[in-house]
C-alpha atoms as a PDB file:
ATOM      1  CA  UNK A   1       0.000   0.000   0.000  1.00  0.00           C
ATOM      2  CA  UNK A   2       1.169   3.265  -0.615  1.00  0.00           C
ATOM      3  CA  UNK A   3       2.324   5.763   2.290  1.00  0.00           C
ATOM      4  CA  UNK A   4       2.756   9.318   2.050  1.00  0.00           C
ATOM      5  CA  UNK A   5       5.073  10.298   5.401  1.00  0.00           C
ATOM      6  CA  UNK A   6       8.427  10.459   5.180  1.00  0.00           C
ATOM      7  CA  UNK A   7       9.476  12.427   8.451  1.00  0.00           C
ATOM      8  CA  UNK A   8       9.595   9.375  11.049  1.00  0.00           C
ATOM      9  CA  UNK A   9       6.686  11.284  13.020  1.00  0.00           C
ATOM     10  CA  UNK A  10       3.073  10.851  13.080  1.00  0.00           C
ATOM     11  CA  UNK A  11       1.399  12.839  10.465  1.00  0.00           C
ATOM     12  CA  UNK A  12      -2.479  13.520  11.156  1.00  0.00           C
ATOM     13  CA  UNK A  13      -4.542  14.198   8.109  1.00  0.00           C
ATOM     14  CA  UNK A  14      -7.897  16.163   8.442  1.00  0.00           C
ATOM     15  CA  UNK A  15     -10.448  14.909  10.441  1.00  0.00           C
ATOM     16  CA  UNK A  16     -13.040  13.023   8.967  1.00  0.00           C
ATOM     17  CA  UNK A  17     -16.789  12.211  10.068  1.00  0.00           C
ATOM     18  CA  UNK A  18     -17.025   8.967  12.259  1.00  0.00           C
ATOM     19  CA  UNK A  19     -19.269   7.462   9.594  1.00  0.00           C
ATOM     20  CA  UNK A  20     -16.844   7.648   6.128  1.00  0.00           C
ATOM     21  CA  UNK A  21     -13.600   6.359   8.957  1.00  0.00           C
ATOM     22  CA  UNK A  22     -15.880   3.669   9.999  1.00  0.00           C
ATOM     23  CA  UNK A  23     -16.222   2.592   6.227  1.00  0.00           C
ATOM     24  CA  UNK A  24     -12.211   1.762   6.160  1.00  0.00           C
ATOM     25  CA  UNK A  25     -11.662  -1.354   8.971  1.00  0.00           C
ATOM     26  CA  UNK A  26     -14.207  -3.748  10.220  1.00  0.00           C
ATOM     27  CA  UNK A  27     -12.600  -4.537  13.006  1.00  0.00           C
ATOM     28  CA  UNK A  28     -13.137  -1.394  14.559  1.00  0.00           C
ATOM     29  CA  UNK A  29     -16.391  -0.015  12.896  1.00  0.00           C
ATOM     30  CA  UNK A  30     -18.312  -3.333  14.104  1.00  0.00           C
ATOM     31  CA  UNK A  31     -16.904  -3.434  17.116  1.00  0.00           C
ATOM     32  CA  UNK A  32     -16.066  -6.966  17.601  1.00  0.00           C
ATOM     33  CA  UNK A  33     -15.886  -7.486  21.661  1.00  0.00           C
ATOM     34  CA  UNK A  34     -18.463  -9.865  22.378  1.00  0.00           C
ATOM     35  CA  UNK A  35     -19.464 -10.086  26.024  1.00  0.00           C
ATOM     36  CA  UNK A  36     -18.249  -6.723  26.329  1.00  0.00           C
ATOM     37  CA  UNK A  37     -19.883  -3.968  24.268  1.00  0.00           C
ATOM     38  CA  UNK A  38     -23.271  -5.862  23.250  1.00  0.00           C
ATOM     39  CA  UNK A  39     -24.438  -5.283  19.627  1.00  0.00           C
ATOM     40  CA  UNK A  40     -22.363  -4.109  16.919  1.00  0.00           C
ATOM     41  CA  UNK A  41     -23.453  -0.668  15.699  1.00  0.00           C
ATOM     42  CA  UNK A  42     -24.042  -1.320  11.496  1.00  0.00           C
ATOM     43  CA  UNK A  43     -23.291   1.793   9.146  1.00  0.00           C
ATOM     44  CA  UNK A  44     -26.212   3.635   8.720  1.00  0.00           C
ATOM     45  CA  UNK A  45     -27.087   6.218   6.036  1.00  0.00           C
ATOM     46  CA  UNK A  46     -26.066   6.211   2.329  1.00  0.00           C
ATOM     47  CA  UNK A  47     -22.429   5.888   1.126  1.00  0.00           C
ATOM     48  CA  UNK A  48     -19.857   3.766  -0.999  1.00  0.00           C
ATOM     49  CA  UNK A  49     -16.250   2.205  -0.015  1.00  0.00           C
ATOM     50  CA  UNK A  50     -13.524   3.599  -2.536  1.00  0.00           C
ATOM     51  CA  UNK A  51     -10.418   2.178  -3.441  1.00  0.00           C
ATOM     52  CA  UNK A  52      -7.322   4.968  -4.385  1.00  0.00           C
ATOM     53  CA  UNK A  53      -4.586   4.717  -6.508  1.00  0.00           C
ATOM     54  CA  UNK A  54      -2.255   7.680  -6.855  1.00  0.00           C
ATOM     55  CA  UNK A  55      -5.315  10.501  -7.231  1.00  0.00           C
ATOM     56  CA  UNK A  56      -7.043   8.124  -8.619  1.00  0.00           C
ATOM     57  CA  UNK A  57     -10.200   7.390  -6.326  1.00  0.00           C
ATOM     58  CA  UNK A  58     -12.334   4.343  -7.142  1.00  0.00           C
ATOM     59  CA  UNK A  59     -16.164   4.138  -5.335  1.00  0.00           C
ATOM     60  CA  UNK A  60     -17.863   0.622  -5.874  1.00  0.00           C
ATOM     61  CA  UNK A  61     -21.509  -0.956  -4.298  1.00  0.00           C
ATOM     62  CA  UNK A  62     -22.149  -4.145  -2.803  1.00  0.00           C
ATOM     63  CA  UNK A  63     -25.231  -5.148  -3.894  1.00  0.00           C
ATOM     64  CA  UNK A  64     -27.491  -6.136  -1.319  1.00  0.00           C
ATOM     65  CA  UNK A  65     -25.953  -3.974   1.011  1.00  0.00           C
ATOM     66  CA  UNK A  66     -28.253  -2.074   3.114  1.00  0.00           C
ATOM     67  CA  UNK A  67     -26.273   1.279   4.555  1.00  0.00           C
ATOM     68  CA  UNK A  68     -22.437   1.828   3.908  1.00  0.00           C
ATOM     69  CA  UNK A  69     -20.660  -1.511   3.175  1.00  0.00           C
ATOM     70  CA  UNK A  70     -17.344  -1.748   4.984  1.00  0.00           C
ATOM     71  CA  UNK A  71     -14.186  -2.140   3.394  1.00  0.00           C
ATOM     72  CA  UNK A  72     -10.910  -3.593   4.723  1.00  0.00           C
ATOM     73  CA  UNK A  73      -6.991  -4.186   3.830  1.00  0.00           C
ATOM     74  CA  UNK A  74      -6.272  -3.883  -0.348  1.00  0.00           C
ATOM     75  CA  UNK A  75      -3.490  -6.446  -1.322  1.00  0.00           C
ATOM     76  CA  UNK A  76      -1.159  -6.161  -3.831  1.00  0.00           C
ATOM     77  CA  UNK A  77      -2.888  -7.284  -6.616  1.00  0.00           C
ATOM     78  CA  UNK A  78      -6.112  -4.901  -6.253  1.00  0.00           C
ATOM     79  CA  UNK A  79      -8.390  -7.472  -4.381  1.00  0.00           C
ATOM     80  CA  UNK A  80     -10.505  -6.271  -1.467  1.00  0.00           C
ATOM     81  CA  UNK A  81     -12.513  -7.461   1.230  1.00  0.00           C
ATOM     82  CA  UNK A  82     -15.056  -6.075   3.464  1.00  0.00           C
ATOM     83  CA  UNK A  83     -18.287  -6.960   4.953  1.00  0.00           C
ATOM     84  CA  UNK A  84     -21.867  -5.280   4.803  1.00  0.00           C
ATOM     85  CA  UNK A  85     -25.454  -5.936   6.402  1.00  0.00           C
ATOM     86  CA  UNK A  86     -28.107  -7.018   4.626  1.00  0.00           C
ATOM     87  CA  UNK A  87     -32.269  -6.434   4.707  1.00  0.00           C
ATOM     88  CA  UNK A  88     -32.655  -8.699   7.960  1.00  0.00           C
ATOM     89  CA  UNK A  89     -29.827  -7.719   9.695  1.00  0.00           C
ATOM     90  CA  UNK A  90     -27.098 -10.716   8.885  1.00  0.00           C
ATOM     91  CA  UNK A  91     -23.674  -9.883   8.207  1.00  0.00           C
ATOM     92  CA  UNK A  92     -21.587 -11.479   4.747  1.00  0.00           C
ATOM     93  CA  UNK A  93     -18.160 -11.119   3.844  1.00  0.00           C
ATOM     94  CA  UNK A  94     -17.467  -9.875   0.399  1.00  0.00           C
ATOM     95  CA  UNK A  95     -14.088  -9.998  -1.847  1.00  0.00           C
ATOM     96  CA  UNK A  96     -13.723  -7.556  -4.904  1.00  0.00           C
ATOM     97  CA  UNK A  97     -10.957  -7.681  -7.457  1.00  0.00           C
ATOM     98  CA  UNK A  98     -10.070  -4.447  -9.664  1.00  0.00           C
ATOM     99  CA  UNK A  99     -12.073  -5.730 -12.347  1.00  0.00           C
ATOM    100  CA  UNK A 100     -15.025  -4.914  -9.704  1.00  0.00           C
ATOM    101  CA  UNK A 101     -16.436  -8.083  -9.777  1.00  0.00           C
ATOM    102  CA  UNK A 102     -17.844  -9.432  -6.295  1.00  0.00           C
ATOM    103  CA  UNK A 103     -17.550 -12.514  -4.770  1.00  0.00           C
ATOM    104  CA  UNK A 104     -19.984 -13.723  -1.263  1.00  0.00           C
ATOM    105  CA  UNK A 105     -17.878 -15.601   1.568  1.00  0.00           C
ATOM    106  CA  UNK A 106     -20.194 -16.680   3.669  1.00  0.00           C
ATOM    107  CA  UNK A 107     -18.665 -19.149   6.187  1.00  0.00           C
ATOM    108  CA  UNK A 108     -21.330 -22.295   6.509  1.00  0.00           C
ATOM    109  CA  UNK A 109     -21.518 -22.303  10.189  1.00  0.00           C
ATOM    110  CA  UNK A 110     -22.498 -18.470  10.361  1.00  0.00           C
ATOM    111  CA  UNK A 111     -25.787 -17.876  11.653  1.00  0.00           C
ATOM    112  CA  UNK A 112     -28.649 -16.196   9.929  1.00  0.00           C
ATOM    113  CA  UNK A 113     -31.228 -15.153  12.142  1.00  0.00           C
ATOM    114  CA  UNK A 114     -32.111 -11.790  11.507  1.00  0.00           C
ATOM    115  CA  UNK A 115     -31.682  -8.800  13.540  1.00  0.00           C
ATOM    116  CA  UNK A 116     -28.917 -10.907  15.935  1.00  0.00           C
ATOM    117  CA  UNK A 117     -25.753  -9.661  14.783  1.00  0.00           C
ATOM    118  CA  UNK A 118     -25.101 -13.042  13.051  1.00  0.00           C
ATOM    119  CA  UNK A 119     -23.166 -14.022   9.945  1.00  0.00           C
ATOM    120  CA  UNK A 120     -19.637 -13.608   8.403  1.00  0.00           C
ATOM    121  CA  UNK A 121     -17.210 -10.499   8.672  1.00  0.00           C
ATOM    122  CA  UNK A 122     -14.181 -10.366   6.524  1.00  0.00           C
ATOM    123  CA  UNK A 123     -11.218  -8.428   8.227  1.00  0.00           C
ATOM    124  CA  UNK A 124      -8.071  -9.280   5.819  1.00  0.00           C
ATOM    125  CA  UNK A 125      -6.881 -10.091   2.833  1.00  0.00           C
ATOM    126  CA  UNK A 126      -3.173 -11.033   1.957  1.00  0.00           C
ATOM    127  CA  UNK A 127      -1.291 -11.279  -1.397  1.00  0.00           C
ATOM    128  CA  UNK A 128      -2.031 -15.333  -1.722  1.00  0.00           C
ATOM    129  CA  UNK A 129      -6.268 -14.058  -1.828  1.00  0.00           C
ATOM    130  CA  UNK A 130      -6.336 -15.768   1.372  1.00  0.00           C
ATOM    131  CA  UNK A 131      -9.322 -13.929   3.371  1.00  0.00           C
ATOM    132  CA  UNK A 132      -9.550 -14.250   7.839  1.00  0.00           C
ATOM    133  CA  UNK A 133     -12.163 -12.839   9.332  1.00  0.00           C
ATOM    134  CA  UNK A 134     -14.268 -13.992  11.681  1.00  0.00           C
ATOM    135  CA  UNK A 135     -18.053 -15.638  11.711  1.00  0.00           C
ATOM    136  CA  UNK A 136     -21.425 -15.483  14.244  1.00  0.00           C
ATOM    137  CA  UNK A 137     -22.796 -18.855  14.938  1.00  0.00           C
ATOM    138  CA  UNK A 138     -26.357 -19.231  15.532  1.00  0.00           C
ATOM    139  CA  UNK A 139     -25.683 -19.103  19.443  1.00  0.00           C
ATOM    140  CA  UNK A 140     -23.876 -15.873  19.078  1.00  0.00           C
ATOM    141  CA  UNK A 141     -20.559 -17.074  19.550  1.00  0.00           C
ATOM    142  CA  UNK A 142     -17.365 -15.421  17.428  1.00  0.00           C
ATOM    143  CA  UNK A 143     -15.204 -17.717  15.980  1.00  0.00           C
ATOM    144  CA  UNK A 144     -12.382 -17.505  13.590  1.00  0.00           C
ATOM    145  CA  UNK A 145     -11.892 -18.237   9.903  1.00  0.00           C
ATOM    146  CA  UNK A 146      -9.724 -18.811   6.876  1.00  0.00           C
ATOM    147  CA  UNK A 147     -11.095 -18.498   3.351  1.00  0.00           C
ATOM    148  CA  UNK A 148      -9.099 -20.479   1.146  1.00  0.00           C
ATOM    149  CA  UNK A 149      -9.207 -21.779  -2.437  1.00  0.00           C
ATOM    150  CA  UNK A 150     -13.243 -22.279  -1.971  1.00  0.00           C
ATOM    151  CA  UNK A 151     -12.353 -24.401   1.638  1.00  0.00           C
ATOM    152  CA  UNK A 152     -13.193 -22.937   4.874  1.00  0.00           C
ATOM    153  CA  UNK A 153     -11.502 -23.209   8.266  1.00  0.00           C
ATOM    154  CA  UNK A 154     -12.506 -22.317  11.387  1.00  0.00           C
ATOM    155  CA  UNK A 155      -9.857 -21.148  14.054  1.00  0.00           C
ATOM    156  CA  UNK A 156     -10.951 -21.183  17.454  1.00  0.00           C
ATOM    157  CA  UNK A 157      -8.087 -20.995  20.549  1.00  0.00           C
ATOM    158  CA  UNK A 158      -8.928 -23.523  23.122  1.00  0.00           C
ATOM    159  CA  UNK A 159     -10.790 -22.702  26.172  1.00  0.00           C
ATOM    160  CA  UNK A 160     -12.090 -19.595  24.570  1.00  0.00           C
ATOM    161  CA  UNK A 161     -15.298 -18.248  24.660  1.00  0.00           C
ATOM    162  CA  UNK A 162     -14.795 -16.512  21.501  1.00  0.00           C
ATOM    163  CA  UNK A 163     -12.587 -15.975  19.199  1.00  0.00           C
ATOM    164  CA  UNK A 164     -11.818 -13.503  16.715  1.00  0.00           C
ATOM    165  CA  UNK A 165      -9.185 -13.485  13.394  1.00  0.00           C
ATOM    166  CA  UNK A 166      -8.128  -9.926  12.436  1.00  0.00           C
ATOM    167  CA  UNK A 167      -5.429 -10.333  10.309  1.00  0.00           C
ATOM    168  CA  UNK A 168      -3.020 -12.235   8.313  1.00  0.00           C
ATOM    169  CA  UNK A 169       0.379 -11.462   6.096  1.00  0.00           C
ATOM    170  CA  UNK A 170       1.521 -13.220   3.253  1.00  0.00           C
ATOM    171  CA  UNK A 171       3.145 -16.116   4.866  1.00  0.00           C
ATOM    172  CA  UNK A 172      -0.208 -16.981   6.381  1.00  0.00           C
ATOM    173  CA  UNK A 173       0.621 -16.282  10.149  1.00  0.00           C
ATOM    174  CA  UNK A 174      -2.982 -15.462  11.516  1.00  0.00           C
ATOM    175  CA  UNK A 175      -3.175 -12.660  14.000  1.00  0.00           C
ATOM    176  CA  UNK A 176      -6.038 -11.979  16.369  1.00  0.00           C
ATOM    177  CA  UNK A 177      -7.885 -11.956  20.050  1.00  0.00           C
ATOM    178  CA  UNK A 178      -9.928 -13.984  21.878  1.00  0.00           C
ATOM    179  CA  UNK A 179     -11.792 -13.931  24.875  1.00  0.00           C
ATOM    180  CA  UNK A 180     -12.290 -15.754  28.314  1.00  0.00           C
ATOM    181  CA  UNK A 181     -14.811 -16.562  30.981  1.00  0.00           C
ATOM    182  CA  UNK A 182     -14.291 -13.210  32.349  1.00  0.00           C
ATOM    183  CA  UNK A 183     -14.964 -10.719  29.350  1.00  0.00           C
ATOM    184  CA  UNK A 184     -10.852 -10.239  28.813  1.00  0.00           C
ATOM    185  CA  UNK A 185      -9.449 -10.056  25.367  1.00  0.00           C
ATOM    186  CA  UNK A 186      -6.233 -11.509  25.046  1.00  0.00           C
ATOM    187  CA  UNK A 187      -4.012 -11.907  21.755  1.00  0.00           C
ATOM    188  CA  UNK A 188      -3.058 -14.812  20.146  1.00  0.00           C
ATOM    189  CA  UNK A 189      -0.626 -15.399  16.895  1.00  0.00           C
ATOM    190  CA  UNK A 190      -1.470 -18.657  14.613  1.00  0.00           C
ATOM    191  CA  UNK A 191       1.226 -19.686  13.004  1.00  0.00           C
ATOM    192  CA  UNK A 192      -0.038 -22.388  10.695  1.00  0.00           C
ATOM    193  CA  UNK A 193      -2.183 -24.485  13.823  1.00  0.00           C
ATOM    194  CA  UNK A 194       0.565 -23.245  16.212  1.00  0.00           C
ATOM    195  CA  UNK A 195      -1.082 -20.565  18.848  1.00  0.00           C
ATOM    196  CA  UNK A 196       0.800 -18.362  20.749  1.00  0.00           C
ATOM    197  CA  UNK A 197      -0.759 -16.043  23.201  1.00  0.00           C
ATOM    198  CA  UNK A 198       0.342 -13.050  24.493  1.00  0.00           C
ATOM    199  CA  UNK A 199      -0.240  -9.239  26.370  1.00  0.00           C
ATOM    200  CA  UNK A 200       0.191  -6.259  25.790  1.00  0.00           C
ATOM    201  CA  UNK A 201       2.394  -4.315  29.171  1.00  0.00           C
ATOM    202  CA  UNK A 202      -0.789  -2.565  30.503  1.00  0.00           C
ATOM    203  CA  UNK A 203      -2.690  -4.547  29.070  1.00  0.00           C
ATOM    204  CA  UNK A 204      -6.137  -5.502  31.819  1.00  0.00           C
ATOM    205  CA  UNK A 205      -7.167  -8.343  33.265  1.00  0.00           C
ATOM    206  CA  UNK A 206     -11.239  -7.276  34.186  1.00  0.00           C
ATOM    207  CA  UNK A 207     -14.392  -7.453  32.256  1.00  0.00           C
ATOM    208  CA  UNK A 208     -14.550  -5.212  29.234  1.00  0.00           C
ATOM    209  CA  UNK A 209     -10.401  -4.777  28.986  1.00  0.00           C
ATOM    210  CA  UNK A 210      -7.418  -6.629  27.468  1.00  0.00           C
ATOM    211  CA  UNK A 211      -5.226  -6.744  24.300  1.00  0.00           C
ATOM    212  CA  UNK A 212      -6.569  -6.350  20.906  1.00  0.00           C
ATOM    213  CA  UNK A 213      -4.112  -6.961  17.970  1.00  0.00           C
ATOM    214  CA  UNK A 214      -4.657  -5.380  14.482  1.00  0.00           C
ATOM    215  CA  UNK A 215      -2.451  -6.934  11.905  1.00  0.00           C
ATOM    216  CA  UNK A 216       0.745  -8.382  11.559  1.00  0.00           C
ATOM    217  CA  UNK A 217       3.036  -8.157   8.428  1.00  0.00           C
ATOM    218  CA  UNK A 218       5.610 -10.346   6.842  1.00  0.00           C
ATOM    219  CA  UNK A 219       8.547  -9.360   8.524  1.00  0.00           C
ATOM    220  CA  UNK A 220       6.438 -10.462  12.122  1.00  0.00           C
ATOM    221  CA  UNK A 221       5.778  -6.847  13.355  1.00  0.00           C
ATOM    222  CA  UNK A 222       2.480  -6.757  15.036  1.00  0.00           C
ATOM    223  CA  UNK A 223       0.331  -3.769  16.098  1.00  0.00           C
ATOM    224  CA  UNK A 224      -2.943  -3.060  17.904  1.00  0.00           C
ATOM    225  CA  UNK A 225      -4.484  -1.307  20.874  1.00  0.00           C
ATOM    226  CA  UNK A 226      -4.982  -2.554  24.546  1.00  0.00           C
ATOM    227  CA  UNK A 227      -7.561  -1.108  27.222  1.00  0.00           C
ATOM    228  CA  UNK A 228      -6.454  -0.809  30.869  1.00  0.00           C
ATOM    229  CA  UNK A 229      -8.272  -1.590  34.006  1.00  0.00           C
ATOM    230  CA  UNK A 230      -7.985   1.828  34.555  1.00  0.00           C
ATOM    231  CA  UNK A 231      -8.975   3.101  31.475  1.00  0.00           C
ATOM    232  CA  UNK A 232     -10.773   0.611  30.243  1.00  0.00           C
ATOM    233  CA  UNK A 233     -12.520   2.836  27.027  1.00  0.00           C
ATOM    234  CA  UNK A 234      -9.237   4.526  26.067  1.00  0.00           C
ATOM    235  CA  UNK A 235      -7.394   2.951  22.999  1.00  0.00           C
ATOM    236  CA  UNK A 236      -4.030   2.721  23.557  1.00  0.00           C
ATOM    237  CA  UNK A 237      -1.960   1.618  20.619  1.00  0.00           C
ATOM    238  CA  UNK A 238       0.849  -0.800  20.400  1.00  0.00           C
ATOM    239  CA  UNK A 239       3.549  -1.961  18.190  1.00  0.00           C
ATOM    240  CA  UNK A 240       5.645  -5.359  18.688  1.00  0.00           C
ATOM    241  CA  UNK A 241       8.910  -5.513  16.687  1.00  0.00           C
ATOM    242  CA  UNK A 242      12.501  -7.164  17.446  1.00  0.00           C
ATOM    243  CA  UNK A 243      11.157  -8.627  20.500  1.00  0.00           C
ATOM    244  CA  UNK A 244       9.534  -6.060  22.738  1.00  0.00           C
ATOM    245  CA  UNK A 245       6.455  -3.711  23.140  1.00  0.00           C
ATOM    246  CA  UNK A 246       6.593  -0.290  22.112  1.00  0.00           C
ATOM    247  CA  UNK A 247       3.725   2.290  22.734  1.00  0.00           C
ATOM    248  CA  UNK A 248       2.164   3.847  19.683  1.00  0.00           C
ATOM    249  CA  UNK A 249       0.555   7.095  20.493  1.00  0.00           C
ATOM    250  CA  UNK A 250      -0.598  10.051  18.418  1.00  0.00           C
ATOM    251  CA  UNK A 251       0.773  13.264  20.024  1.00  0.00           C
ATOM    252  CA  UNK A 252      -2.609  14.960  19.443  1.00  0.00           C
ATOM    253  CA  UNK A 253      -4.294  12.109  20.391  1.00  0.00           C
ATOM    254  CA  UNK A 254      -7.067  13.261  23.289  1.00  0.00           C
ATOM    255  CA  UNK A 255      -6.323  10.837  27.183  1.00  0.00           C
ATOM    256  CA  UNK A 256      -9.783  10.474  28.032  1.00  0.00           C
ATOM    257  CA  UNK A 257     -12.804   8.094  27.683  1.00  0.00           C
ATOM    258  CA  UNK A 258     -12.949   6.807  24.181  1.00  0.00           C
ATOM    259  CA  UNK A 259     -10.214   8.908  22.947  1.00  0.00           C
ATOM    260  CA  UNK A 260      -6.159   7.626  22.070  1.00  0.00           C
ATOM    261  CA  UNK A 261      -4.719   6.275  19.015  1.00  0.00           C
ATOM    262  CA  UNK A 262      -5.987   3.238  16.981  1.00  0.00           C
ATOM    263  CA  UNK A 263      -3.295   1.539  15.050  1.00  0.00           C
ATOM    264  CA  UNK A 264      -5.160   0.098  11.811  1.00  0.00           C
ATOM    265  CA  UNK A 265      -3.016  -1.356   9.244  1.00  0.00           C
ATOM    266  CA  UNK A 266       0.891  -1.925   8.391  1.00  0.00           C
ATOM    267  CA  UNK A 267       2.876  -2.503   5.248  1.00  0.00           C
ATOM    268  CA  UNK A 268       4.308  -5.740   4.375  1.00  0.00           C
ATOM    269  CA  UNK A 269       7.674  -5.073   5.446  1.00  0.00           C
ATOM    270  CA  UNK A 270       6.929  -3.098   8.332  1.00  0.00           C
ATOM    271  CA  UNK A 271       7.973   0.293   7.159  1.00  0.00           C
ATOM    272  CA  UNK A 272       4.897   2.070   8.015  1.00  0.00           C
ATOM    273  CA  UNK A 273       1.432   2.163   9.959  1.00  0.00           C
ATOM    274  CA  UNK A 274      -1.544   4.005   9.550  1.00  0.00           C
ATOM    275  CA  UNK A 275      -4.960   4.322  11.846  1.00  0.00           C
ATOM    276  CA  UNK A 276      -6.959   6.541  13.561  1.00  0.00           C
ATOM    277  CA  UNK A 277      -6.792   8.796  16.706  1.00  0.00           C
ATOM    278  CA  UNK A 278      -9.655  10.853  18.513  1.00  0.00           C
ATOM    279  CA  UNK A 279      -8.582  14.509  20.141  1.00  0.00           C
ATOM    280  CA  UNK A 280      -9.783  15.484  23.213  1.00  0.00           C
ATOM    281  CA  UNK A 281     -12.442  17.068  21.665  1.00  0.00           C
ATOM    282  CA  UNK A 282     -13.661  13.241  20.168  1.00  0.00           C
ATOM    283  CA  UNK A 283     -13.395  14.375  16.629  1.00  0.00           C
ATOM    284  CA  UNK A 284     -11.656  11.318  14.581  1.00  0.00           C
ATOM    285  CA  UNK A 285      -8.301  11.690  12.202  1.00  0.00           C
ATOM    286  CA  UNK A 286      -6.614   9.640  10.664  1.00  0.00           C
ATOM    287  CA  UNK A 287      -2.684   9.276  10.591  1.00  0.00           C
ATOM    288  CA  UNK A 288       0.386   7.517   8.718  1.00  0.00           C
ATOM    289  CA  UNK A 289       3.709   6.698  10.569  1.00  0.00           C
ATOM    290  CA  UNK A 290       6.689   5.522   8.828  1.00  0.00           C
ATOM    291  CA  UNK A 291       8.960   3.440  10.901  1.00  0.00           C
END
């Protein structure tokens, strides 16, 4: 993907209404923490994803979409994928190549009861057109999935209640949280049926709080938010590289409830991040740091 800073700092762009930033992650916009925050809030309104290249800006439709469909990580190729609500309420996963035509991912143990949150959510696409996300059973639990060549896994860490795939790089390392008994999120890196789990320093340990993870790219650098015990609605963004933590934190980035920075996405080889941050006045930007 391409990235525009050059300076080593955070750069902020201009803010931007909560609805058209909602429209660029799913795993933010429908707020997947089961247990935690209740229903996902779906896009409302009218609108349409875009795709840019250079100045060139490219808006598409999902059909059967109902409100703004949401879009996720581009690869290299051109191919997208997203996720949008239909009529009754169920979610489906959607992949678009640059030709613009669509194809449905629908994970066959998704529910589809309307008006319960159910279905499947696409959150990442890598360069092999492998797509993770994750999928609503018909008893509301989250678990994890791989898309791949037609075949569909599910990815689930043991002793979960649910679990959640957010992203995956090129090498197919699968990066994501899950949650326990007690409402904590906790991380968790799949490296081809292999799970490691891990925290993020600050990281809490009550209901509602815990480590979130956003990506990870090819070179294995990682990046995501956590929320404290003491700050439990504060995003507080993280990077792991080389072996250690490292706090990722816009400098106009507001300290209070639902404010902080959001890391979102990361190039392949780790050379820059982009995501959100809200100010202190909870207006939403958006931002690009190059590492």
């Amino acid at each position: 993907m391409p990235y525009l800073a050059r300076s080593g700092a955070i750069e902020s762009s201009v803010s931007a209404t909560p609805a058209v930033v909602n429209a660029v992650n799913p795993r933010f916009s429908l707020g997947l923490r089961p247990r935690t925050s209740g229903r996902r809030r779906r896009p409302a309104g009218v609108g349409h994803p875009f795709i840019a290249v250079g100045s060139v800006i490219t808006t598409f439709a999902v059909p059967g979409a109902v409100g703004v469909p949401l879009i996720g990580p581009i690869n290299n190729s051109g191919d997208v994928t997203g996720a949008y609500a239909d009529a009754s309420g169920v979610y489906h996963c959607y992949l678009r190549t640059p030709t613009g035509h669509i194809t449905y991912i629908n994970d066959p143990n998704a529910g589809a009861v309307p008006n319960l949150d159910e279905g499947t959510i696409g959150s990442d696409i890598n360069d092999n057109n492998d797509v993770v996300g994750t999928y609503v059973d018909s008893e509301g639990v989250y678990h994890g999935f791989l898309y791949h060549d037609g075949r569909y896994t599910t990815v689930d860490v043991p002793g979960a209640t649910d679990t959640i795939v957010d992203g995956a790089n090129d090498l197919g390392v699968m990066i994501g949280n899950y949650y326990d008994s007690a409402g904590v999120s906790h991380g968790f890196i799949d490296f081809h049926g292999f799970i490691t789990r891990f925290e993020a320093p600050g990281a809490g340990d009550v209901y509602g709080t815990g480590t979130i993870p956003a990506t990870i790219s090819n070179d294995g650098v990682a990046i995501g938010v956590y929320y404290s015990t003491s700050a439990p609605t504060l995003n507080q963004g993280w990077m792991f590289k080389d072996g250690k933590f490292t706090a990722l934190t816009d400098p106009k980035a507001g300290d209070g409830p639902g404010e902080g920075t959001s890391p979102n996405a990361i190039a392949e080889n780790g050379s820059a991040i982009d995501g959100y941050y809200w100010d202190s006045a909870g207006n939403l930007h958006s931002f690009i740091l190059d590492l």
